[in-house]
Protein backbone atom coordinates (compact mmCIF):
# COMPACT_ATOMS: atom_id res chain seq x y z
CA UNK A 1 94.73 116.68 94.88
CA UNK A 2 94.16 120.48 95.81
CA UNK A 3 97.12 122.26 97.05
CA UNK A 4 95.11 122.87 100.42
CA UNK A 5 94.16 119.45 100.72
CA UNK A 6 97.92 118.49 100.24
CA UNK A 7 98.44 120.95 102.82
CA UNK A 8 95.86 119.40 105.15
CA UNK A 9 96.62 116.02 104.89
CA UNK A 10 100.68 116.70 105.49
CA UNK A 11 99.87 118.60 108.37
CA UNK A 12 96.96 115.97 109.72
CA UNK A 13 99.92 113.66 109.21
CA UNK A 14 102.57 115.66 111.27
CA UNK A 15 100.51 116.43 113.92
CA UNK A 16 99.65 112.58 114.42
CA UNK A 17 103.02 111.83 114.64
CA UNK A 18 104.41 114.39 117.06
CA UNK A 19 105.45 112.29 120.34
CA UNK A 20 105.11 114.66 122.57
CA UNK A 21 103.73 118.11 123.52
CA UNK A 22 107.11 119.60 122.49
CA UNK A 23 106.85 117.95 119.11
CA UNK A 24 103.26 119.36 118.45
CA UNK A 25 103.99 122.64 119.20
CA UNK A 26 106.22 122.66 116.57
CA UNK A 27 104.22 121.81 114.13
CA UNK A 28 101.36 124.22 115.49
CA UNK A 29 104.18 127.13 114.59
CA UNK A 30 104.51 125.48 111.33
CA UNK A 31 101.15 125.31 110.42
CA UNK A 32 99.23 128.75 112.42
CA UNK A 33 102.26 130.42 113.36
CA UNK A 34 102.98 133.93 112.10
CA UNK A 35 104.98 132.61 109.37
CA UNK A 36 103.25 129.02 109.11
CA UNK A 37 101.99 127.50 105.79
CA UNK A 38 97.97 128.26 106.52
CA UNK A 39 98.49 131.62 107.81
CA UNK A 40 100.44 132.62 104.82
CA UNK A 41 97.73 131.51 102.63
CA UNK A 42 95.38 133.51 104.62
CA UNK A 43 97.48 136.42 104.29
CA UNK A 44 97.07 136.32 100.66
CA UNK A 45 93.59 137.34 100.78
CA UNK A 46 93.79 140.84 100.91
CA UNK A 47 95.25 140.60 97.34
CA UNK A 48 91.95 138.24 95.70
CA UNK A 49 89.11 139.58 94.27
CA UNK A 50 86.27 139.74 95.83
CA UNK A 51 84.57 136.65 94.41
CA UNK A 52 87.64 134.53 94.58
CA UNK A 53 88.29 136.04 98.14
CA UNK A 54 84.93 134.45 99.36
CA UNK A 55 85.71 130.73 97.70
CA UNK A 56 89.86 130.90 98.64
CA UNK A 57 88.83 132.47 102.23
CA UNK A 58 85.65 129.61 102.88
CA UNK A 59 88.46 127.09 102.42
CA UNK A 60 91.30 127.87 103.72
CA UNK A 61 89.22 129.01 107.18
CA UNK A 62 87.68 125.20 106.47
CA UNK A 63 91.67 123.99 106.85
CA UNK A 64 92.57 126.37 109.62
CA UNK A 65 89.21 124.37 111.63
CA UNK A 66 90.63 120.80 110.44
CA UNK A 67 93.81 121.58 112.13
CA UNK A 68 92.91 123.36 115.30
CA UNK A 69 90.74 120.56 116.34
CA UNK A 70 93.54 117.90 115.43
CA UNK A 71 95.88 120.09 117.07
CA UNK A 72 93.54 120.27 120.60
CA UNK A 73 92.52 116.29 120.51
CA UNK A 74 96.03 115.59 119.87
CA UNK A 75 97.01 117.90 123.12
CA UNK A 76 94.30 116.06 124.82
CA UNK A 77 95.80 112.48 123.96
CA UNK A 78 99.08 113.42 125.05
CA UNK A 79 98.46 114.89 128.37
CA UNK A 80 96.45 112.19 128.84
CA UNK A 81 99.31 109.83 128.15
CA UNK A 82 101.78 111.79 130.20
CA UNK A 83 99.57 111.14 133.48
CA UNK A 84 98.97 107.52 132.96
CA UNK A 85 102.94 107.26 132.53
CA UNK A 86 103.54 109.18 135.79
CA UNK A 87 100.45 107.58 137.74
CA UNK A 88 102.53 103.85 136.92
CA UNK A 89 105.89 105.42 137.39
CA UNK A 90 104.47 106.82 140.88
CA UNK A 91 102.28 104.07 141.90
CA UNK A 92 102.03 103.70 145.86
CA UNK A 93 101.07 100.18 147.07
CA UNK A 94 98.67 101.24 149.39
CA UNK A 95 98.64 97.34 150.81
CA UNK A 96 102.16 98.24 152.14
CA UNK A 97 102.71 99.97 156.14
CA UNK A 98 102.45 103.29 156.54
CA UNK A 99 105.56 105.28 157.35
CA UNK A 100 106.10 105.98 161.10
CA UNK A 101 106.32 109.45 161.75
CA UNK A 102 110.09 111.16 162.27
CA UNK A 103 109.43 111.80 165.98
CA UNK A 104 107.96 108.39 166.46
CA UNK A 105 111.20 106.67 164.66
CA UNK A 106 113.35 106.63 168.32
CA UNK A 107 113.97 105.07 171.38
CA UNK A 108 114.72 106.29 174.70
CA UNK A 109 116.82 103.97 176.22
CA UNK A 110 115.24 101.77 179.03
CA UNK A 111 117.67 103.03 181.91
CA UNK A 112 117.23 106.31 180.70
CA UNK A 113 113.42 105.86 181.31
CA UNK A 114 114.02 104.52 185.09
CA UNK A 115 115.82 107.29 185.57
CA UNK A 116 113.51 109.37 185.25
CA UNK A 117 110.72 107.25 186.48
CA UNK A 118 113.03 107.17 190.10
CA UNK A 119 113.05 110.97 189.96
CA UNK A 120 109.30 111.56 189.64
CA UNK A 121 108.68 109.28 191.93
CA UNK A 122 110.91 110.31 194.48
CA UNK A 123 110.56 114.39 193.57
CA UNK A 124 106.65 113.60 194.93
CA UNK A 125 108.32 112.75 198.25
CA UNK A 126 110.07 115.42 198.33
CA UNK A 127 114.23 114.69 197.19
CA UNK A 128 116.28 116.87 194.38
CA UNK A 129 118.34 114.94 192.49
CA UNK A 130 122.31 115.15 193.05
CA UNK A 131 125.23 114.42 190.59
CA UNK A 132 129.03 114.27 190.70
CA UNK A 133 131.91 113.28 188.67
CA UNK A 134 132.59 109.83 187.79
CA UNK A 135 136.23 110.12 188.45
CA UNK A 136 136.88 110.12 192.73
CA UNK A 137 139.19 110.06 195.15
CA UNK A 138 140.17 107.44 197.76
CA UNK A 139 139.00 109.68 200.51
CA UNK A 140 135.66 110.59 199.20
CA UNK A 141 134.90 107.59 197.73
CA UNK A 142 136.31 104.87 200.70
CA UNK A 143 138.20 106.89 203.94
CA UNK A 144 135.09 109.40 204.84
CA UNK A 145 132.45 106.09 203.98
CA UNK A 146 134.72 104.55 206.81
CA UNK A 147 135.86 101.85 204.67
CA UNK A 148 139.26 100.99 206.87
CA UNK A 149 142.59 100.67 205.18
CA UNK A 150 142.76 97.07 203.67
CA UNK A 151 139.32 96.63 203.03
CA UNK A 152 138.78 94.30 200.02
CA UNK A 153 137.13 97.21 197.94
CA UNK A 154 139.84 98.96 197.65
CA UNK A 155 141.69 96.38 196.06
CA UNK A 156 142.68 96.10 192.04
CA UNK A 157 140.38 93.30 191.91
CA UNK A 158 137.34 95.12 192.64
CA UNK A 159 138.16 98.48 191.31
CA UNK A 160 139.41 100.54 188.61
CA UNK A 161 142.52 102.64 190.11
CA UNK A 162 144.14 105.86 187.15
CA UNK A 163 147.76 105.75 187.63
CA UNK A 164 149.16 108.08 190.17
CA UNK A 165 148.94 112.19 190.00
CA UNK A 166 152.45 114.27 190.22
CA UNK A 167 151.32 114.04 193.93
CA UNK A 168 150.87 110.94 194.09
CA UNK A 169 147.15 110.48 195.10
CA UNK A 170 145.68 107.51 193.07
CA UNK A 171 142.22 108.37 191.24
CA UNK A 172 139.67 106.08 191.11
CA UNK A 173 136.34 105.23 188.92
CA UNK A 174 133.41 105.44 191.41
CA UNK A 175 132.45 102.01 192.51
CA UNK A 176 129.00 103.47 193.87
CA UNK A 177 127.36 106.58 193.80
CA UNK A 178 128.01 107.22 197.62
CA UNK A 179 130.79 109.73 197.20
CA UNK A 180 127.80 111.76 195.55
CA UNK A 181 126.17 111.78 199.36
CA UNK A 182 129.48 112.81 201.32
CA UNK A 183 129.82 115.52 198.61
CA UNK A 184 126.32 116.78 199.58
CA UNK A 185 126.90 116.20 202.99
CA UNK A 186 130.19 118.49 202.93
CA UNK A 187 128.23 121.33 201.17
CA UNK A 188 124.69 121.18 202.14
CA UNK A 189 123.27 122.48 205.32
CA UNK A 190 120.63 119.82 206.55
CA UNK A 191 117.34 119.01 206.75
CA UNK A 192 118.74 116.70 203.57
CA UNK A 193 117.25 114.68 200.88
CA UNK A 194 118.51 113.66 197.79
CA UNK A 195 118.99 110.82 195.51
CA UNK A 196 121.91 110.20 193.57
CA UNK A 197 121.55 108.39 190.12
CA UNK A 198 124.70 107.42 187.94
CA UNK A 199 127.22 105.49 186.61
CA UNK A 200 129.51 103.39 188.88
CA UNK A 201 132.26 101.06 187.60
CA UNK A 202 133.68 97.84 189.30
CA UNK A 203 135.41 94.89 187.84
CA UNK A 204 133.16 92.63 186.86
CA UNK A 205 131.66 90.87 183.87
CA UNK A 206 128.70 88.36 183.32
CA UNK A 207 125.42 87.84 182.76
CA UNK A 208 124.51 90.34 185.97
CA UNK A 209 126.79 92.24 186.20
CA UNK A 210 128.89 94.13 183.91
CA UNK A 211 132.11 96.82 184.57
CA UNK A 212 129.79 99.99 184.15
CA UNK A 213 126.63 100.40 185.76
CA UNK A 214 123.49 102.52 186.87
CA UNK A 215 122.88 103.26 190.59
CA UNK A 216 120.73 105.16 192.56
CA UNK A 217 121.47 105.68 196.12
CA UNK A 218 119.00 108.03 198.45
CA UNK A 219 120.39 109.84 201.41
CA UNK A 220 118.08 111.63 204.54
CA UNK A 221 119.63 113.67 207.28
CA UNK A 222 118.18 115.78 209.85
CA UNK A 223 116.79 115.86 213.12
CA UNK A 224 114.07 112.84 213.32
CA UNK A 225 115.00 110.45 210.79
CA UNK A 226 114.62 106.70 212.16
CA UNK A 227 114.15 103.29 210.81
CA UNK A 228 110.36 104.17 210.05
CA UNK A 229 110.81 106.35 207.91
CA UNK A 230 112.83 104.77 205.60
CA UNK A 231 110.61 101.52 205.63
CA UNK A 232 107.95 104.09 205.07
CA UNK A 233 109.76 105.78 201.97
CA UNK A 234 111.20 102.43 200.62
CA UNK A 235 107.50 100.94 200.25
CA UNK A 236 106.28 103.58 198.56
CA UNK A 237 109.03 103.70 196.05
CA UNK A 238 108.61 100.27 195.33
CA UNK A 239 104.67 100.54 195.18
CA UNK A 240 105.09 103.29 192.66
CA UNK A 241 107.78 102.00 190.43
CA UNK A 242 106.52 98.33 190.57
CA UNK A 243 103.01 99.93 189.48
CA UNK A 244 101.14 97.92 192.32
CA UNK A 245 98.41 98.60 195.04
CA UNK A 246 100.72 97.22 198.28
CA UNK A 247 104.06 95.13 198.81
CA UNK A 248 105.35 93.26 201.25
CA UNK A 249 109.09 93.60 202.24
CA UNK A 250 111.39 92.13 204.07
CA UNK A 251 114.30 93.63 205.97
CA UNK A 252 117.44 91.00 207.15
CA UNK A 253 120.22 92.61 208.85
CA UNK A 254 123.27 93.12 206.88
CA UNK A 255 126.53 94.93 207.10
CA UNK A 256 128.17 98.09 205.00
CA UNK A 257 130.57 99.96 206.30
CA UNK A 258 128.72 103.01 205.50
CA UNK A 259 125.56 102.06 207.75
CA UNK A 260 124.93 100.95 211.15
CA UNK A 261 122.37 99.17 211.33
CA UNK A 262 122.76 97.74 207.74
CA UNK A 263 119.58 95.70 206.57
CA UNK A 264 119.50 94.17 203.09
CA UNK A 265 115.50 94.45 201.41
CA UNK A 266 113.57 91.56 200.14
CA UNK A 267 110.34 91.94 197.86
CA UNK A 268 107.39 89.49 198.52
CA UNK A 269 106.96 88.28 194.60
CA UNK A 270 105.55 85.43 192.48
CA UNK A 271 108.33 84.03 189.95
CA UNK A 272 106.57 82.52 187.00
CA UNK A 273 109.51 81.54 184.18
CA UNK A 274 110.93 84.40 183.28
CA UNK A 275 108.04 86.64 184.42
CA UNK A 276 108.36 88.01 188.09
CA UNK A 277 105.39 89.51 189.80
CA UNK A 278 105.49 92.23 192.77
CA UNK A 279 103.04 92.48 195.37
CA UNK A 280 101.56 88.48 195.35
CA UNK A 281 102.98 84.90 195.56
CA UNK A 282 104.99 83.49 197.84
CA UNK A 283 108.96 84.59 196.89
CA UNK A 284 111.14 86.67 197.91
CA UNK A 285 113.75 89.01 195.91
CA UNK A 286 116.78 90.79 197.54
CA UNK A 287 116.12 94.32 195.75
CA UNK A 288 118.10 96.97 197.51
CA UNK A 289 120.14 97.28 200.88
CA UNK A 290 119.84 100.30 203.47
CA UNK A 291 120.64 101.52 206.94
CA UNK A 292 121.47 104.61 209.40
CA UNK A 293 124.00 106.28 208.03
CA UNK A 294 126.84 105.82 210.34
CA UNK A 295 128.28 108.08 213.20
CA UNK A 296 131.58 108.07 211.50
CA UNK A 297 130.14 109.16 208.00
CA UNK A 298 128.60 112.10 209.78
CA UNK A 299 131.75 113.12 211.59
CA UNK A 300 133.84 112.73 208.69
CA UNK A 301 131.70 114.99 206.73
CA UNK A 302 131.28 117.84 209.34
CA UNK A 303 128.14 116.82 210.95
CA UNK A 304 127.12 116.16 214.82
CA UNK A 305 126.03 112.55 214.97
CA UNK A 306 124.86 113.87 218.61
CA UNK A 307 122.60 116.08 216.70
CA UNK A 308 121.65 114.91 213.43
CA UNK A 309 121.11 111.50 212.31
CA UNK A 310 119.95 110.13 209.02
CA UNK A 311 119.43 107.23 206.57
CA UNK A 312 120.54 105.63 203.10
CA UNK A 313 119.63 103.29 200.46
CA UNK A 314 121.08 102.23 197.51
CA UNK A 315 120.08 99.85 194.49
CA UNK A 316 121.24 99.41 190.97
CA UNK A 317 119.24 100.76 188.17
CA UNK A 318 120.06 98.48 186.05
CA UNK A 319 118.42 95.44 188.12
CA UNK A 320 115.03 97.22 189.01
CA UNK A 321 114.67 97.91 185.11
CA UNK A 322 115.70 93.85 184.47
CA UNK A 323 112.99 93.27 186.94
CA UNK A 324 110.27 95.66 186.02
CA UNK A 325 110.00 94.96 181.64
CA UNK A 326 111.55 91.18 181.82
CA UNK A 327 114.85 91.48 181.19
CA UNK A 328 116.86 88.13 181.30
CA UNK A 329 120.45 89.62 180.36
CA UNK A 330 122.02 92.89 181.64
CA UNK A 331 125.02 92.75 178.51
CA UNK A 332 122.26 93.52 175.84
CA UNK A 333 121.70 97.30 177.95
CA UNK A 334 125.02 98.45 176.61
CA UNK A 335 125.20 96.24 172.83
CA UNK A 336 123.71 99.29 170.86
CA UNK A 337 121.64 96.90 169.16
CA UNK A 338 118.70 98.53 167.32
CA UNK A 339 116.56 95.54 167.47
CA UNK A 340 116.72 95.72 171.42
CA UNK A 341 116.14 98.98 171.56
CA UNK A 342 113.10 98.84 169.49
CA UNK A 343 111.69 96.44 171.28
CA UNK A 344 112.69 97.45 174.97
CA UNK A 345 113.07 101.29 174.14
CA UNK A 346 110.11 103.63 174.70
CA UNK A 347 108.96 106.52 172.96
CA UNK A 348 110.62 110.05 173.13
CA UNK A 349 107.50 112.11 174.10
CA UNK A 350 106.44 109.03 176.44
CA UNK A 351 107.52 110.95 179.68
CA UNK A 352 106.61 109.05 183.17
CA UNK A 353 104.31 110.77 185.43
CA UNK A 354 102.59 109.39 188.33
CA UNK A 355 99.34 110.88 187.46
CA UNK A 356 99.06 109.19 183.85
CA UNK A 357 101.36 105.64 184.40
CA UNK A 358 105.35 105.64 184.48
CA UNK A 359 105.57 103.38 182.19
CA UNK A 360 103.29 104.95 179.70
């Protein structure tokens, strides 16, 4: 055998055997680099004869061809290779559910929605939403409500009392959002209308109620506010946030020491299992209570019940939200469990509007 042919077959032979595209571009160097084993027999050349120049040149050129194309089809069969290894390693079962998108991963919480379902709802009438702290005193949140001294509420049993300040005054955890309405009352010049959403805290635990929950309590005061209104502005509340055409309710007299008249609310509604239905059957659910606000209320915040009168309502947030998306248990609101909240929870850019459907 020929030395080229020698040549050609060991280099034939290395290039089949490189493993990898790293591997044959050694061997390329070896064989056409500037000091590989064909170029250095075509650098010799220069120093033939003619004659033996055209033979030598003819065959080494012949070699050179041999190993370019086993150098490009053995490129070609490794790349190839190297993307059927990655397609496997990177195969995507496309039988498998898409990804939800980041922003579609959370929940708003279900009270959170209410919330601010009750504040679209009642914005369109007209209200602003007020807020105040969660700790209160006696006097706002009992004395100027005209709750009188002994009154059950303001007993341990019913209430969570902070130990006593250097000056002795005994703070309290709000047991409804009414201190919110003398607050506004004390600092607001009326015609008034607000409703006051928030926490409130009482003790009590079971499958209704639980020691923290969500009110909302709505307060009117001027001039001309009466009983009709506030049958007026209850029904539509209820007609919006219940997402039906009309309701029938049902007002019982009642007592709060806040009110005079009191009058507890009932909802005309058709009870099916689990499944309650506004606006038909032949039911009735307690949903909210209400009144005038009382003479002493006004007086004790600053106001002339000989001039201005007004009216209230309050209802927990909570229970509307049990009774609107078919909630049987209230302790499940505050679990933090993410299976819960994926199932009752709505989505972030799902805001409530009255034009397009509160609930979404």
């Amino acid at each position: 055998m020929s030395d080229l042919k020698l040549l050609e077959s060991q280099t034939l032979q290395a290039i089949s055997a490189a493993a990898d595209e790293a591997a044959l571009e050694n061997v390329r160097i070896g064989a056409l680099g500037k000091k590989g084993s064909i170029s250095s027999l075509l650098a010799t050349l220069g120093k033939m004869a003619p004659d033996e120049r055209r033979v030598r040149g003819a065959d080494i050129n012949l070699l050179k061809e041999h190993v370019v194309e086993a150098l490009t089809q053995r490129k070609s069969d490794l790349k190839a290779a190297a993307l059927d290894q990655r397609l496997r390693a990177e195969t995507i079962d496309i039988s498998l559910p898409s990804r939800e998108a980041p922003f579609n991963l959370g929940r708003v919480h279900p009270i959170t929605q209410v919330m601010d379902e009750l504040t679209e709802i009642f914005a369109d009438m007209g209200f602003s939403v007020a807020e105040g702290p969660d700790i209160e005193s006696d006097d706002y949140n009992f004395t100027k409500l005209n709750f009188p001294p002994g009154h059950p509420a303001r007993e341990m049993h019913d209430t969570f009392f902070l130990q006593p300040d250097s000056g002795g005054e005994r703070k309290l955890l709000r047991t409804h959002t009414s201190p919110v309405q003398v607050r506004t009352m004390l600092t607001q010049k009326p015609p008034i209308r607000v409703i006051c959403p928030g926490r409130t805290y009482r003790c009590d635990s079971d499958q209704t109620h639980t020691p923290m929950f969500h009110q909302v309590e709505g307060l009117v005061i001027d001039k001309s506010a009466h009983m009709g209104h506030l049958k007026w502005v209850l029904e539509e509340f209820c007609k919006a946030f219940f997402e039906v055409p009309s309701v029938n309710m049902r007002f019982r007299p009642s007592f709060f020491p806040f009110t005079e008249p009191s009058m507890e609310v009932d909802i005309q509604c058709r009870r099916d299992g689990h499944d309650i239905r506004f606006g038909e059957g032949s039911d009735w659910l307690e949903i909210l209570g209400c009144g005038m606000v009382h003479p002493n209320v006004l007086r004790n915040c600053g106001l002339d019940p000989d001039d201005l009168q007004g009216f209230a309502w309050g209802m927990g947030i909570d229970r509307i939200a049990m009774l609107k998306y078919g909630m049987t248990d209230l302790r499940p609101f505050f679990e933090a469990d993410v299976r819960w909240l994926n199932h009752y929870g709505f989505r972030p850019l799902d805001f409530p509007t009255l034009a397009g459907g509160l609930s979404g």
